[in-house]
Protein backbone atom coordinates (compact mmCIF):
# COMPACT_ATOMS: atom_id res chain seq x y z
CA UNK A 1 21.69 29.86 -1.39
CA UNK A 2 25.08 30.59 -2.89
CA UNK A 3 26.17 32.05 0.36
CA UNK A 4 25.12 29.26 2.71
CA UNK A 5 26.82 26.88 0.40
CA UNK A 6 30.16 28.75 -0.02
CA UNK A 7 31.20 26.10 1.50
CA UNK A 8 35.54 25.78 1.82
CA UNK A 9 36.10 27.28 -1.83
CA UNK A 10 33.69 28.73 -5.06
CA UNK A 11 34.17 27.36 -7.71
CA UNK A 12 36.06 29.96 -8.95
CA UNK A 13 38.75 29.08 -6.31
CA UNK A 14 38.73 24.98 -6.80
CA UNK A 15 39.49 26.26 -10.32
CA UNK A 16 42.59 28.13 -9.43
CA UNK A 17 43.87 25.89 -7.04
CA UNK A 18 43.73 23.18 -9.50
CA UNK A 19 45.07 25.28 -12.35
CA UNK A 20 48.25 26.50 -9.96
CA UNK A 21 48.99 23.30 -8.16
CA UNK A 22 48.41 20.76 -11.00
CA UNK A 23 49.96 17.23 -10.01
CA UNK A 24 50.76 18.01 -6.74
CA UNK A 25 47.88 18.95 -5.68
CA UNK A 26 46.00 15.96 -7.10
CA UNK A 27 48.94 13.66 -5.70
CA UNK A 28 48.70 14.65 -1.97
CA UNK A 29 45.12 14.46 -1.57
CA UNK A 30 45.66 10.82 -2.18
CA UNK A 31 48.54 10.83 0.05
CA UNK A 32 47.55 9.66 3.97
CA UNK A 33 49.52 10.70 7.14
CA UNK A 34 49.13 9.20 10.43
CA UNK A 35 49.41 11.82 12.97
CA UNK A 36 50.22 10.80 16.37
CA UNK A 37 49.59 12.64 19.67
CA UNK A 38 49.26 12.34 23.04
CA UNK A 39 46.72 14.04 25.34
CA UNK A 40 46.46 14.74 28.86
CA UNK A 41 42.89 14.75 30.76
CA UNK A 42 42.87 15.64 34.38
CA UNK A 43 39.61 13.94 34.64
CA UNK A 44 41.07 10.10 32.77
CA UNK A 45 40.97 7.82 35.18
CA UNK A 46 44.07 5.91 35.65
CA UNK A 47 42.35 2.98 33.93
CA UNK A 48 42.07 4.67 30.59
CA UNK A 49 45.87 5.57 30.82
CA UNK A 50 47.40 4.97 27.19
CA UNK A 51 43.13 4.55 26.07
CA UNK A 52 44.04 5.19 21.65
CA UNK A 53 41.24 6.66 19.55
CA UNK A 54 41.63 6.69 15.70
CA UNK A 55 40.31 9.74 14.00
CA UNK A 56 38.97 10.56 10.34
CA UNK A 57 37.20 12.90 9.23
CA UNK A 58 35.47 14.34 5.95
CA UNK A 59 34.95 11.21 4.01
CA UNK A 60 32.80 13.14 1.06
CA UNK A 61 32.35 9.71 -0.77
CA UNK A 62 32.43 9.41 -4.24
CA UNK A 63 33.75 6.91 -6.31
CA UNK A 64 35.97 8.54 -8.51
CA UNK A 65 38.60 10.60 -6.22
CA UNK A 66 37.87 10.20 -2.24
CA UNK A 67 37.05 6.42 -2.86
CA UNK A 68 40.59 5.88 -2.97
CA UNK A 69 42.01 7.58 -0.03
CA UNK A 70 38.93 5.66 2.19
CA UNK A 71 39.85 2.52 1.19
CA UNK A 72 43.78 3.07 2.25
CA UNK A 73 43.02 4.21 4.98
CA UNK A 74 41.21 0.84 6.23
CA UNK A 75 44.43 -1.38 6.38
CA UNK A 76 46.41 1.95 8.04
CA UNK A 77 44.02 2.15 10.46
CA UNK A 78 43.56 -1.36 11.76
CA UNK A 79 47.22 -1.89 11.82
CA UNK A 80 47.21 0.64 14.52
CA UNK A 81 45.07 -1.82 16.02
CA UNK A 82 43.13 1.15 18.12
CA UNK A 83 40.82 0.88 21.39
CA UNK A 84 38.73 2.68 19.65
CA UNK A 85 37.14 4.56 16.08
CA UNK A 86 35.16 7.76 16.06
CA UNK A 87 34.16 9.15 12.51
CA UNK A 88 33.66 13.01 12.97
CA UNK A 89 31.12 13.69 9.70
CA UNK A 90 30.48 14.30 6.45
CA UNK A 91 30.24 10.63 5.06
CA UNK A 92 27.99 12.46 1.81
CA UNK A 93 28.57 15.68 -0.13
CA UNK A 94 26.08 18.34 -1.22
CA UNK A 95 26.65 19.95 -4.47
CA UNK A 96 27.43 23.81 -4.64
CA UNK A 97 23.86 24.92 -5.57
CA UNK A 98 22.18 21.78 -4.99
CA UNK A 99 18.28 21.69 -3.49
CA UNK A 100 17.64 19.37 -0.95
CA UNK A 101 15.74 16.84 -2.84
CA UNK A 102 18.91 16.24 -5.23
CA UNK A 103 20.59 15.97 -2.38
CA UNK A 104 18.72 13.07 -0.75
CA UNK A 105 18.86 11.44 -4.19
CA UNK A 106 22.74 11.59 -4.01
CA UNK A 107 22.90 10.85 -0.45
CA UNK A 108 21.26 7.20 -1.18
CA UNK A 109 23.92 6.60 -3.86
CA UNK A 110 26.85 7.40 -1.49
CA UNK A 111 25.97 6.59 1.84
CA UNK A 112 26.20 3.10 1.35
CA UNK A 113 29.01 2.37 -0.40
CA UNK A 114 30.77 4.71 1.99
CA UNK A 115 29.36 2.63 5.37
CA UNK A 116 30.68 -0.34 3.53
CA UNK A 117 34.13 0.42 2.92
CA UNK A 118 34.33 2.05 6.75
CA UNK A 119 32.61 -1.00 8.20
CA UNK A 120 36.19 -3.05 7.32
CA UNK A 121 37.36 -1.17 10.50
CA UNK A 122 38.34 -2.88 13.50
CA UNK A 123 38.73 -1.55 16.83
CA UNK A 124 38.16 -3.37 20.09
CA UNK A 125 35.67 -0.43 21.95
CA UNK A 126 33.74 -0.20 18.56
CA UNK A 127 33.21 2.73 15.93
CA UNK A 128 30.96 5.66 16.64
CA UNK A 129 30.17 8.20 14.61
CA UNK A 130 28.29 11.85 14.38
CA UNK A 131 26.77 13.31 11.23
CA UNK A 132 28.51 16.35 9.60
CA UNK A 133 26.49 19.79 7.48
CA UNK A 134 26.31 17.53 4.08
CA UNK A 135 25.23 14.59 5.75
CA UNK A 136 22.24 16.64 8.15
CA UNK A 137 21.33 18.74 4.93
CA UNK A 138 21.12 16.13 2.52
CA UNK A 139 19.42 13.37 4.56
CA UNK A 140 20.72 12.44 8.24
CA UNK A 141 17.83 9.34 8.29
CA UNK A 142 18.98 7.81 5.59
CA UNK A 143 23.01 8.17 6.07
CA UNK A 144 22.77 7.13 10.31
CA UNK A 145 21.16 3.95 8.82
CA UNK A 146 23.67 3.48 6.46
CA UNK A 147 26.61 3.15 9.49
CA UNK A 148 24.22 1.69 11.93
CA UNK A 149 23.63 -0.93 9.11
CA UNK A 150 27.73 -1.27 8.99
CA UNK A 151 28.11 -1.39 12.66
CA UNK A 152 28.87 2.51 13.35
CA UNK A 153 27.31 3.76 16.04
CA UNK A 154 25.75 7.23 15.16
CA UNK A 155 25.54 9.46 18.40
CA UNK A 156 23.15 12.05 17.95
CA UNK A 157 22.80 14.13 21.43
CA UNK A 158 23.90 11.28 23.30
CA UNK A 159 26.39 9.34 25.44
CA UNK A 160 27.99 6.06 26.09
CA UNK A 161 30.48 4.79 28.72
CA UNK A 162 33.41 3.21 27.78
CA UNK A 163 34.44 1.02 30.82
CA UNK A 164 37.36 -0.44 32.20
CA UNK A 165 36.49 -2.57 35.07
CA UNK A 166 34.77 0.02 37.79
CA UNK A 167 36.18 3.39 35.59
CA UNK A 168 34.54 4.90 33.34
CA UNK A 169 34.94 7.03 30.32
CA UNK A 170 32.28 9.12 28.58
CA UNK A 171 32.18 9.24 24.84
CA UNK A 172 29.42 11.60 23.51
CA UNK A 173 28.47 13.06 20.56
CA UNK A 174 26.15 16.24 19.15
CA UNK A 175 23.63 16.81 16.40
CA UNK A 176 25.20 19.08 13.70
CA UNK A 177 25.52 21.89 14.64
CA UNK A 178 25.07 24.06 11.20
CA UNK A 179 22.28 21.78 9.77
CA UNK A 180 20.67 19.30 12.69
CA UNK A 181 19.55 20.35 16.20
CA UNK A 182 22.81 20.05 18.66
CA UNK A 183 21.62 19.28 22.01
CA UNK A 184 24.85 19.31 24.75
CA UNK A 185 22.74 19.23 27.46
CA UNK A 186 20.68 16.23 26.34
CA UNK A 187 23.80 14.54 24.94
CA UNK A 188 25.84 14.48 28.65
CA UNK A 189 22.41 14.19 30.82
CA UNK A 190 23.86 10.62 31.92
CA UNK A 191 27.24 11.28 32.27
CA UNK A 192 27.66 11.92 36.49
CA UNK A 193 29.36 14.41 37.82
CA UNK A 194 32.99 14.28 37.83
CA UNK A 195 33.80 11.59 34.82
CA UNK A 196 35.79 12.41 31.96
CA UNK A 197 33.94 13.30 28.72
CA UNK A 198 35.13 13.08 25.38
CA UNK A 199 32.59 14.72 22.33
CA UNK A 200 32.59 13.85 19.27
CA UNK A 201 30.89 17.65 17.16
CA UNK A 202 31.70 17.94 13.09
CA UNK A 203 32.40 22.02 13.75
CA UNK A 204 35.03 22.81 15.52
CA UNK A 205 33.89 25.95 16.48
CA UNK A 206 31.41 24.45 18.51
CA UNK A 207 34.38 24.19 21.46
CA UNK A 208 33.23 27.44 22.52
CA UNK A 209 30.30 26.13 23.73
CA UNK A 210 31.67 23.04 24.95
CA UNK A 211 34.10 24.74 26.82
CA UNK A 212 31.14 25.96 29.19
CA UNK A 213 30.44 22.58 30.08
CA UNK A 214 31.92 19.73 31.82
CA UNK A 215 33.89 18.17 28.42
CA UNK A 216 37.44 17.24 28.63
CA UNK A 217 38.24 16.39 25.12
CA UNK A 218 36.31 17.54 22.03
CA UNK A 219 37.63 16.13 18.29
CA UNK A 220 36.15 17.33 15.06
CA UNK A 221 36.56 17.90 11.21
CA UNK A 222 34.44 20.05 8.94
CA UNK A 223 37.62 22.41 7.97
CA UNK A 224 39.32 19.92 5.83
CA UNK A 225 42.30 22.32 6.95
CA UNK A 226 41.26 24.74 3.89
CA UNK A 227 42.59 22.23 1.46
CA UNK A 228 44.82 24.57 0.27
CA UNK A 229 47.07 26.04 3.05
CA UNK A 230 49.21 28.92 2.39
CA UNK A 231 51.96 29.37 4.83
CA UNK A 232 52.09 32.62 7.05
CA UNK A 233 48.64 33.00 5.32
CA UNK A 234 46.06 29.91 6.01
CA UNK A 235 43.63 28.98 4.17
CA UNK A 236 41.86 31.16 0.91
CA UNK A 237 38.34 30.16 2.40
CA UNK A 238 37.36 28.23 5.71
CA UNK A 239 33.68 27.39 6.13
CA UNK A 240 31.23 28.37 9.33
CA UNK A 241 32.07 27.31 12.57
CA UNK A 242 35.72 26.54 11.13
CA UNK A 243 37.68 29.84 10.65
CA UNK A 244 38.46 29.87 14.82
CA UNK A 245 40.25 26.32 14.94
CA UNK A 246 40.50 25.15 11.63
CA UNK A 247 43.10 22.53 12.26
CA UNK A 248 45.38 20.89 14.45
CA UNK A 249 45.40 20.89 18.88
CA UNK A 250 44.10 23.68 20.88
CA UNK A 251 43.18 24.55 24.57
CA UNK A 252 39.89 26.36 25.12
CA UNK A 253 40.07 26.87 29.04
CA UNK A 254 39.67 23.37 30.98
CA UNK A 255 38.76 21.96 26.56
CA UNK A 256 41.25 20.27 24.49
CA UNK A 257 39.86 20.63 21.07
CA UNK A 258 42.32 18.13 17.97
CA UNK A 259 40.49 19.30 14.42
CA UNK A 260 41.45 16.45 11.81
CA UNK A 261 41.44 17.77 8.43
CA UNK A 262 39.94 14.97 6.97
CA UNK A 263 40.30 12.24 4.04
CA UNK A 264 38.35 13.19 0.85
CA UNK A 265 37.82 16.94 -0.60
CA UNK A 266 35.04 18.89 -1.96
CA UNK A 267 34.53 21.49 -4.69
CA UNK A 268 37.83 19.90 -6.61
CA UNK A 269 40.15 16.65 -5.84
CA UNK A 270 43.03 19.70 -4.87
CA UNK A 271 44.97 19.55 -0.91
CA UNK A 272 48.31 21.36 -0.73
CA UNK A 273 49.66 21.29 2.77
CA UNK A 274 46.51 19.60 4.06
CA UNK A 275 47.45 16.02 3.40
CA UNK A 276 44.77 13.56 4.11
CA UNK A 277 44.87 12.68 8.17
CA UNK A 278 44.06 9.84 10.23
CA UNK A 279 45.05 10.97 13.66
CA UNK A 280 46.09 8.58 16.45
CA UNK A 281 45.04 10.14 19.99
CA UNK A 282 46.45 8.07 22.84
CA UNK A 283 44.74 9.29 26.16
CA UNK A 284 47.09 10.32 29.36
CA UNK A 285 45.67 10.82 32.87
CA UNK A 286 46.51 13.77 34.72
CA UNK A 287 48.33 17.09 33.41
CA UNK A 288 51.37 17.17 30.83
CA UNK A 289 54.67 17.62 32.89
């Protein structure tokens, strides 16, 4: 159990981190940064030219510390005024040697308070959503019905078309992929050949696998960048299906992976050089000249 869980730091590390970065550390993690980047898909269709998605990540609600950075990042968020709002996972947290039956008891006090605060988003294609390890372990029934209940849309090995008059773009999205039963297959089964996809999968590790399918764009969390990230060095501890592309843009052959790392933290309220993100993706067609 302790090594499934070792999950971005022990507890031994949190302790450190907190110890050697004091105030600062505790200061940027409620800090937010909006992080703005354009991406080129062969596959957009000229329609979707200049298409925005707003990002975030790693919400790990609770009411004390992450609360806060959620809640700013509401009014940040719809002042972008965005086409659209995908939330890549982990809306609940699972304690370091916690059973699963504590963990659905936690996940009821969490979930909804978190769906309410996102549900103040705005964005004119809607909000989607996937589930992330903490929110498949603890208890993915109950935390899809909190967002469904706020107006999320939780994709779970499935697709919808976003449309703009006769063109089409695919937005899909994947089971967990540590703790659920990820299905790519199932999830692009209605996209036709040729259309641009983009997936939505909380590890982004996952890209190679999605990378041997016909996906253009893949975004993801999970990594929460390490929290702490030492320059020249990385991170002290990156979880499963992080350590490959644990933050920021990368190319996995015809795959452009972006890995947000996230809004709250885990293990201990501590980020150095992994300020809270909410990541603006405006969509290109063709390639980058």
């Amino acid at each position: 159990m302790f090594t499934r869980r070792q999950f971005l730091y022990t507890g031994g590390i949190a302790v450190a981190g907190a110890a050697a970065f004091g105030a600062d550390g505790l200061s940027e993690s409620y800090d937010l940064q909006v992080k703005k980047l354009d991406i080129h898909l062969k596959r957009l269709p000229e329609a979707f030219d200049g298409f925005t998605i707003a990002q975030l990540s790693d919400f790990h609600y609770e009411r004390h510390f992450s609360a806060f950075p959620i809640k700013k990042s509401i009014d940040l968020v719809n002042k972008l005024s965005p086409d659209l709002i995908v939330l890549t996972g982990d809306f609940v947290t699972v304690g370091f040697f916690e059973f699963r039956r504590h963990a659905r008891r936690y996940a009821w006090q969490a979930a909804f308070p978190c769906a309410e605060i996102l549900g103040k988003l705005r964005a004119r294609s809607g909000m989607y959503a996937v589930l992330g390890n903490h929110d498949a372990y603890s208890n993915s029934a109950l935390v899809t019905d909190a967002l469904q209940s706020h107006g999320i849309h939780v994709l779970s090995n499935a697709c919808v078309p976003m449309e703009r008059g006769s063109a089409r773009l695919w937005l899909a999205g994947i089971d967990d992929a540590l703790e659920g039963q990820p299905d790519l297959g199932l999830a692009l089964k209605k996209v036709p050949p040729g259309e641009a996809v983009v997936l939505l999968a909380h590890e982004p590790d996952f890209a190679d696998e999605a990378a041997l399918m016909p996906v253009d764009l893949q975004l993801s969390g999970h990594s929460h960048g390490g929290q702490i990230w030492i320059p020249g060095i990385g991170a002290p501890w990156l979880p499963p299906l992080a350590r490959i592309y644990p933050r920021g843009l990368y190319r996995i052959d015809n795959l452009t992976l972006y890995t947000n790392i996230g809004i709250g933290t885990i293990r201990a309220p501590i980020r150095l050089n992994c300020i809270p993100e909410v990541t603006l993706i405006t969509l290109r067609s063709g390639k980058r000249t």
